[in-house]
Protein backbone atom coordinates (compact mmCIF):
# COMPACT_ATOMS: atom_id res chain seq x y z
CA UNK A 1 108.77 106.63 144.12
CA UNK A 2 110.61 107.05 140.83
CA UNK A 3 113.71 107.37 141.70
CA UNK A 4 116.78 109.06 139.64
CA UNK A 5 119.16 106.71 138.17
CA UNK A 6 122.84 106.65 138.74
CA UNK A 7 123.04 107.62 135.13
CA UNK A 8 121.00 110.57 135.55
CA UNK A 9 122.60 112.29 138.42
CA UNK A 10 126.11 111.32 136.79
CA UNK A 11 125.04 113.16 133.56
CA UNK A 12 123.86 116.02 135.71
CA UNK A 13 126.99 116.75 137.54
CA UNK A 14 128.81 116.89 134.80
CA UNK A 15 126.59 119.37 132.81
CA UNK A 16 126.66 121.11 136.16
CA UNK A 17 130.63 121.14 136.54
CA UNK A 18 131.10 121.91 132.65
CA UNK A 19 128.46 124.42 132.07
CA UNK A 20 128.23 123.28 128.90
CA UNK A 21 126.96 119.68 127.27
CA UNK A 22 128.91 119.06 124.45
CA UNK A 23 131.78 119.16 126.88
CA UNK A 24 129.93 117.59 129.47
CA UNK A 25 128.92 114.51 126.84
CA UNK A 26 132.90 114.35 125.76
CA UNK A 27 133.87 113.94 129.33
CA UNK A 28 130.94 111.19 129.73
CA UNK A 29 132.28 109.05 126.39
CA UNK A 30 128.64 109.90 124.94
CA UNK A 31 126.57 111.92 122.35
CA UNK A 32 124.44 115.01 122.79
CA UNK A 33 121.40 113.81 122.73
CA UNK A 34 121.08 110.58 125.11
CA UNK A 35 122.59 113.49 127.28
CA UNK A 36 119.77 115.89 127.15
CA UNK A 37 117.41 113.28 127.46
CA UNK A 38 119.12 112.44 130.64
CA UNK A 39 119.04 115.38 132.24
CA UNK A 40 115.56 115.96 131.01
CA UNK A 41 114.22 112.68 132.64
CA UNK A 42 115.62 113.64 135.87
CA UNK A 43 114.17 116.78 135.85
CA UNK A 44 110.53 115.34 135.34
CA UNK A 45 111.28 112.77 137.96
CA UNK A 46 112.07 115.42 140.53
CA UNK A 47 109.44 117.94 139.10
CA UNK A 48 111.74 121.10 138.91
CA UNK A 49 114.06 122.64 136.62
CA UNK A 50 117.90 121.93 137.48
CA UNK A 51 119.82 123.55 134.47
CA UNK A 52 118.95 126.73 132.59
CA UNK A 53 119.77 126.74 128.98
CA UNK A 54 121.66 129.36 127.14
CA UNK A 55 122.82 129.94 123.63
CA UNK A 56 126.58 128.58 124.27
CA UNK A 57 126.52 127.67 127.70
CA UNK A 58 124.40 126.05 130.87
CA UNK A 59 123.42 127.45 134.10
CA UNK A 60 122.01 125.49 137.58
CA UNK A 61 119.34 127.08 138.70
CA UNK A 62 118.45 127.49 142.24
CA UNK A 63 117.23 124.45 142.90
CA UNK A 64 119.67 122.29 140.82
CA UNK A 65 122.98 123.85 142.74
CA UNK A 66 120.85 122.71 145.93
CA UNK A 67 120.30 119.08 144.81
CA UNK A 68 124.12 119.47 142.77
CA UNK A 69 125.65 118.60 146.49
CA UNK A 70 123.17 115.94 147.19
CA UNK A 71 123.72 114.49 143.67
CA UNK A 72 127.83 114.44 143.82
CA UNK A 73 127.41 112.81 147.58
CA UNK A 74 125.11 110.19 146.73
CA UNK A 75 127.61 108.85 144.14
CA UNK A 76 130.05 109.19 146.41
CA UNK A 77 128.35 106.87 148.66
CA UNK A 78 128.26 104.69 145.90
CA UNK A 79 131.46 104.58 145.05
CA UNK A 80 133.08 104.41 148.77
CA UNK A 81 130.09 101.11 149.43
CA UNK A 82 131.91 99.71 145.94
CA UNK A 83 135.27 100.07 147.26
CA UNK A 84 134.47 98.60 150.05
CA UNK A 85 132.85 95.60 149.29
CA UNK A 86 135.41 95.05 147.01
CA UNK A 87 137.95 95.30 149.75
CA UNK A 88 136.33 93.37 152.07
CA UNK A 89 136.04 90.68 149.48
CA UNK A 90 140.13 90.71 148.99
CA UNK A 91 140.31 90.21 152.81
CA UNK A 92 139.99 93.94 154.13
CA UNK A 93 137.34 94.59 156.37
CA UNK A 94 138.52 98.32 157.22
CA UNK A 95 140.56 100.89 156.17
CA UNK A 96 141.03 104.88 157.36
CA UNK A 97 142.01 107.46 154.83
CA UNK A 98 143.81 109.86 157.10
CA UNK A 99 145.83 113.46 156.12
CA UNK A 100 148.98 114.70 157.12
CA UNK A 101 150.91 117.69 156.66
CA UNK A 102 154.22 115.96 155.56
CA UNK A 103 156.82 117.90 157.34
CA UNK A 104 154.94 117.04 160.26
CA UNK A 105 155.69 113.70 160.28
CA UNK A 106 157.63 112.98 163.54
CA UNK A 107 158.11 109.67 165.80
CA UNK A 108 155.13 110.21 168.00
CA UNK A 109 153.18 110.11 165.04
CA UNK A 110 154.27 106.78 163.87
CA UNK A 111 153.93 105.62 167.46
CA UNK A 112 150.19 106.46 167.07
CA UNK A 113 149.67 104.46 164.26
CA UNK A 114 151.36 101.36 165.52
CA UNK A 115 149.27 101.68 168.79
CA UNK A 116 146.36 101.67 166.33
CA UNK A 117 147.40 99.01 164.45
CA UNK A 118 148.07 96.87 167.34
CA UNK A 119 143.95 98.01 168.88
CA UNK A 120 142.89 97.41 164.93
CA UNK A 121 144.81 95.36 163.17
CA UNK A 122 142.35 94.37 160.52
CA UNK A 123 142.18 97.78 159.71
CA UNK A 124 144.27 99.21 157.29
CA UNK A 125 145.68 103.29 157.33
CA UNK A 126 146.09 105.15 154.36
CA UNK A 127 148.59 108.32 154.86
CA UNK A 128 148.06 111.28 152.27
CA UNK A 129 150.08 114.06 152.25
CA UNK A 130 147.58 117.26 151.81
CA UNK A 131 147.67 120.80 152.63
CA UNK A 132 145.71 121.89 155.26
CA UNK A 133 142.79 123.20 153.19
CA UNK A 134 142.25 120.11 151.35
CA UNK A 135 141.97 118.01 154.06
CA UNK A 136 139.29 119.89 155.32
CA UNK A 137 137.73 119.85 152.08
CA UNK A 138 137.93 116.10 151.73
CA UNK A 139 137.06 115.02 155.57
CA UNK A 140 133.81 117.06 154.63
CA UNK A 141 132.99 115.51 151.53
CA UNK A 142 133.77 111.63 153.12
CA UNK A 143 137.14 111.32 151.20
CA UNK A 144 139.40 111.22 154.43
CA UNK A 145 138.37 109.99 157.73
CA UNK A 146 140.32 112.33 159.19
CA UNK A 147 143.31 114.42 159.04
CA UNK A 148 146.91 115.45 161.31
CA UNK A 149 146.92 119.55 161.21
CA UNK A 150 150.43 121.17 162.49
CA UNK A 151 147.75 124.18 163.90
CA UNK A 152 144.33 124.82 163.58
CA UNK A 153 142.08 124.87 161.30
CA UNK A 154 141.40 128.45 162.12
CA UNK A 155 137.58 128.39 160.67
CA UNK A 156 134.62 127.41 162.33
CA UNK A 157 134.19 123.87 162.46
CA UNK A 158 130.31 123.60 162.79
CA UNK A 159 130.07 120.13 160.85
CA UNK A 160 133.39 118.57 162.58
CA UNK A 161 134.75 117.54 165.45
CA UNK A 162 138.64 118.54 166.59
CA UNK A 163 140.73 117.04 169.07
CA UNK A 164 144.13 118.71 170.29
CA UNK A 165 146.39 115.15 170.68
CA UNK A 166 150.07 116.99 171.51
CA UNK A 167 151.43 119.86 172.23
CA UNK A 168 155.02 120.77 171.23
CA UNK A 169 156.96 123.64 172.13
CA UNK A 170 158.29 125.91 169.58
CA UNK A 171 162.39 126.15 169.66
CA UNK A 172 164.62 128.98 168.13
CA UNK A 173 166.87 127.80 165.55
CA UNK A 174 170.29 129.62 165.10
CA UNK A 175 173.11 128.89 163.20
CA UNK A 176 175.51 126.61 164.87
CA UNK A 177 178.10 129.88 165.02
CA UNK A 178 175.52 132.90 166.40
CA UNK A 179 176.67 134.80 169.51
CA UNK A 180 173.02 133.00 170.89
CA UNK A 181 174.15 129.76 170.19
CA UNK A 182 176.55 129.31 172.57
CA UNK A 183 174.49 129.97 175.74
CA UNK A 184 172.91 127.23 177.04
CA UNK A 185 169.56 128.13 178.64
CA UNK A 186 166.01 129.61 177.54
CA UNK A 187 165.48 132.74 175.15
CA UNK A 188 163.05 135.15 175.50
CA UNK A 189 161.42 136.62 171.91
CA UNK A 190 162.22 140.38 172.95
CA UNK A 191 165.76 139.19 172.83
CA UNK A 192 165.74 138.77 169.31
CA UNK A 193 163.99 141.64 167.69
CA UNK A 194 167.09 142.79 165.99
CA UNK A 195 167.77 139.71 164.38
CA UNK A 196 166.98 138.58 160.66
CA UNK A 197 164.12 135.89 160.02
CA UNK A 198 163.69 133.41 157.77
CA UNK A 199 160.27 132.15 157.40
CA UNK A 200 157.70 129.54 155.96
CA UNK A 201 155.80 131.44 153.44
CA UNK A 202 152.31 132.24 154.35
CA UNK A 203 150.88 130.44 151.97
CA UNK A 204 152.21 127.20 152.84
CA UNK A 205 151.36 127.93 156.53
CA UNK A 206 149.23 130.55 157.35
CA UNK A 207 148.20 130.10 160.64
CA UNK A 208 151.68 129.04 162.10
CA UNK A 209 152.56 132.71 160.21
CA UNK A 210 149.49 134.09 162.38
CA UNK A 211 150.93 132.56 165.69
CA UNK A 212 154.30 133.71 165.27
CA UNK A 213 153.08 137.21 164.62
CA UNK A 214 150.60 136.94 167.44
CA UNK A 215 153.98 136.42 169.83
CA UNK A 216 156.26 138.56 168.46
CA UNK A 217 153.62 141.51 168.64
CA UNK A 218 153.12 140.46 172.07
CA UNK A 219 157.13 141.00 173.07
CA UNK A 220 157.16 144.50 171.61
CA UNK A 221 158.49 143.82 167.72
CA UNK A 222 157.55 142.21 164.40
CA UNK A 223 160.01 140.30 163.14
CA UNK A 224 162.26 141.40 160.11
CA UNK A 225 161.66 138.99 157.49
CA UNK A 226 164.78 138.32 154.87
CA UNK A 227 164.12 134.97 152.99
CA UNK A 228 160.71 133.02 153.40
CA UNK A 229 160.02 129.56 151.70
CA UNK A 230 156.85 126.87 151.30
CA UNK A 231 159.68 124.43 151.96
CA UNK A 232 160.79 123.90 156.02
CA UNK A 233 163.85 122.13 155.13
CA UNK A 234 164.69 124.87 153.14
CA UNK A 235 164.36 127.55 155.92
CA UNK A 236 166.22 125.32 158.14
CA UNK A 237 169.24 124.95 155.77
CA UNK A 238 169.33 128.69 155.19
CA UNK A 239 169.16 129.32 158.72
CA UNK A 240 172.37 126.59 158.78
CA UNK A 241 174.01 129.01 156.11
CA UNK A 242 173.33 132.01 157.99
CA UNK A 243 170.67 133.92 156.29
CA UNK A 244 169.29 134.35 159.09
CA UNK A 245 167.72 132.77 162.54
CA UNK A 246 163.96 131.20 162.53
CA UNK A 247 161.64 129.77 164.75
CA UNK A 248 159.76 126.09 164.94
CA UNK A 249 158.42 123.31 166.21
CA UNK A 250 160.60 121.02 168.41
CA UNK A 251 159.56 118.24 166.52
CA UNK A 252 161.76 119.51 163.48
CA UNK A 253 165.10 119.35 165.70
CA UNK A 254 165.42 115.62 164.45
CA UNK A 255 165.02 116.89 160.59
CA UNK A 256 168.73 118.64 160.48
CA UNK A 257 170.98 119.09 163.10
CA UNK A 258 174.18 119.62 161.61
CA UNK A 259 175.15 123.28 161.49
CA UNK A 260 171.95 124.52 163.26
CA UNK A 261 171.68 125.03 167.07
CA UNK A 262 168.16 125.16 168.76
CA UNK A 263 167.13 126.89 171.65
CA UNK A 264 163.88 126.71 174.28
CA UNK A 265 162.10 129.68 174.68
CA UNK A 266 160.58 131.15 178.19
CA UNK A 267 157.51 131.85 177.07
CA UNK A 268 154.32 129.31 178.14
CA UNK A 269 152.35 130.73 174.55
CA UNK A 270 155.01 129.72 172.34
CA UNK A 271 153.81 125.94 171.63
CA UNK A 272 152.40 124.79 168.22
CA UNK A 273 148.84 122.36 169.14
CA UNK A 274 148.61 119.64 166.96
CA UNK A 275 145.16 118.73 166.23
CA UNK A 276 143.23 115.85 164.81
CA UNK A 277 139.89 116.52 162.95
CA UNK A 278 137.04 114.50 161.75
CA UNK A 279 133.68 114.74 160.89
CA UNK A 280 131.12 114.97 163.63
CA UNK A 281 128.46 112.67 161.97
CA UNK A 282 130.36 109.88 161.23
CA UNK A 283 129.82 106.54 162.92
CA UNK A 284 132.85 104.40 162.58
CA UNK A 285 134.04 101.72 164.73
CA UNK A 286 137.69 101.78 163.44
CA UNK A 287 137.55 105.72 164.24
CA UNK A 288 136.13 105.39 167.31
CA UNK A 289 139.16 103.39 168.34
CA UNK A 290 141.53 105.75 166.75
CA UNK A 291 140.37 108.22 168.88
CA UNK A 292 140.38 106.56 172.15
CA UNK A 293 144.35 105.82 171.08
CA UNK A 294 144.90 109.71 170.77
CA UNK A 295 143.68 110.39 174.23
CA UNK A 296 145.12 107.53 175.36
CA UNK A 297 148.37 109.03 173.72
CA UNK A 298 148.03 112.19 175.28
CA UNK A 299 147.37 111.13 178.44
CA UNK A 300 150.20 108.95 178.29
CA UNK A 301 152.66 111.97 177.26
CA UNK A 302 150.84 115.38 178.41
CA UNK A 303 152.55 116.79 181.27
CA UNK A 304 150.37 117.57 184.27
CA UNK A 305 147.51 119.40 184.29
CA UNK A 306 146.85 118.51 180.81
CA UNK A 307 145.30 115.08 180.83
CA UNK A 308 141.80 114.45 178.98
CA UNK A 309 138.89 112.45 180.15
């Protein structure tokens, strides 16, 4: 079989990304034509016709944004069998690339990885800080291993596999000074309809957004929003300055205390599931173990009637 080179498919995602060749030659360090003939040899090799040709630009056809996937993957591979070669010849024989959502990052999550290094310690963790929507994007495309989500992911989840690891009550948080503050025991939402909100934008956290209005609408009200921010530190210190009262996870009660009281709520619905995702056809020792540490974990700390097999 005559196989592409690594040459050819390179040239051909980047005509493919660029749309255009003398852009697509820049960004390869190359002329023009050893470009065309590239992506001409690779089209007589596979026996179809990846790029159509226009007067000032390029399109894929049908079958070349098919094999445009296939092509960016295999030199993925490459790269990540590279890497790791390279690492194993410094002394690494493992490593996990796993996303977080930073101001997630509590105790019991540090506790997880020192289990894990203690089960694995030849393997080494890699912690990226990534927004929801880009880890999924890079556990599909093999550049995580996994990744930490606060809630959700919301879409289906056909190619990977999701394991709920904690769950953690949300709290009310209320300025140290609020009439609420004061009285020690659990809050139900419907007794704070009247009050002012401050929020984490909905585009730093849309489906924590989609929770809270899923229990509010359930006690009767939606909440009157008068500040929001991508920031949760943020939200807590203007909650501390009395802009209003807010509402998160219990883990965050260790972030700021001082001027900010928080307070349980009644309800059983009002907990935030934290989630770990991977993909499904991955065969990996080191995540293999990392998994049997999260249930392991949440055995260890789930309350009864919540233990996993």
């Amino acid at each position: 079989m005559d196989r592409p080179s690594v040459r050819e498919l390179e040239c051909f995602v980047a005509v493919s990304e660029e749309l255009h060749f003398s852009k697509a030659a820049k960004r390869l360090h190359m002329s023009q034509p050893p470009l065309s003939r590239q992506i001409q040899s690779l089209e007589r090799k596979l026996g179809v016709q990846l790029l159509r040709r226009k007067t000032r630009s390029v399109e894929l056809t049908s079958p070349g944004r098919s094999f445009l996937n296939d092509a960016r993957e295999a030199l993925h591979h490459l790269d990540r069998a590279m890497i790791t070669v390279q690492r194993m010849q410094q002394g690494e024989t493992e490593r996990l690339r796993l996303g977080f959502i930073g101001y997630l990052l509590a105790p019991d999550l540090v506790d997880l990885l020192r289990a894990f290094r203690k089960a694995r310690p030849q393997c080494q963790v890699e912690l990226i800080d990534m927004e929801p929507g880009d880890q999924l994007n890079d556990i599909r495309e093999g550049k995580l291993d996994g990744g930490f989500f606060g809630i959700g992911p919301t879409e289906p989840l056909w190619d990977l596999k999701l394991f709920n690891w904690k769950t953690v009550p949300l709290v009310i948080v209320l300025p140290e000074d609020h009439r609420l503050a004061q009285k020690h025991c659990k809050l139900t939402l419907a007794n704070l309809k009247d009050e002012n909100w401050v929020m984490v934008s909905r585009t730093r956290a849309a489906p924590f957004r989609g929770l809270i209005d899923e229990l509010c609408m359930a006690a009767g009200f939606m909440p009157r929003i008068v500040q929001e921010s991508d920031s949760v530190q943020a939200v807590l210190a203007m909650v501390a300055a009395g802009t209003g009262i807010a509402i998160a996870s219990e883990t965050l009660t260790q972030m700021l205390d001082r001027g900010l009281a928080y307070r349980s709520l009644t309800s059983r619905n009002a907990v935030l599931r934290r989630n770990f995702v991977w993909r499904s056809e991955v065969n990996s020792e080191a995540l293999r173990v990392f998994n049997s540490v999260l249930r392991r974990y949440r055995n260890e700390t789930a309350v009864a009637g919540e233990r996993v097999a």
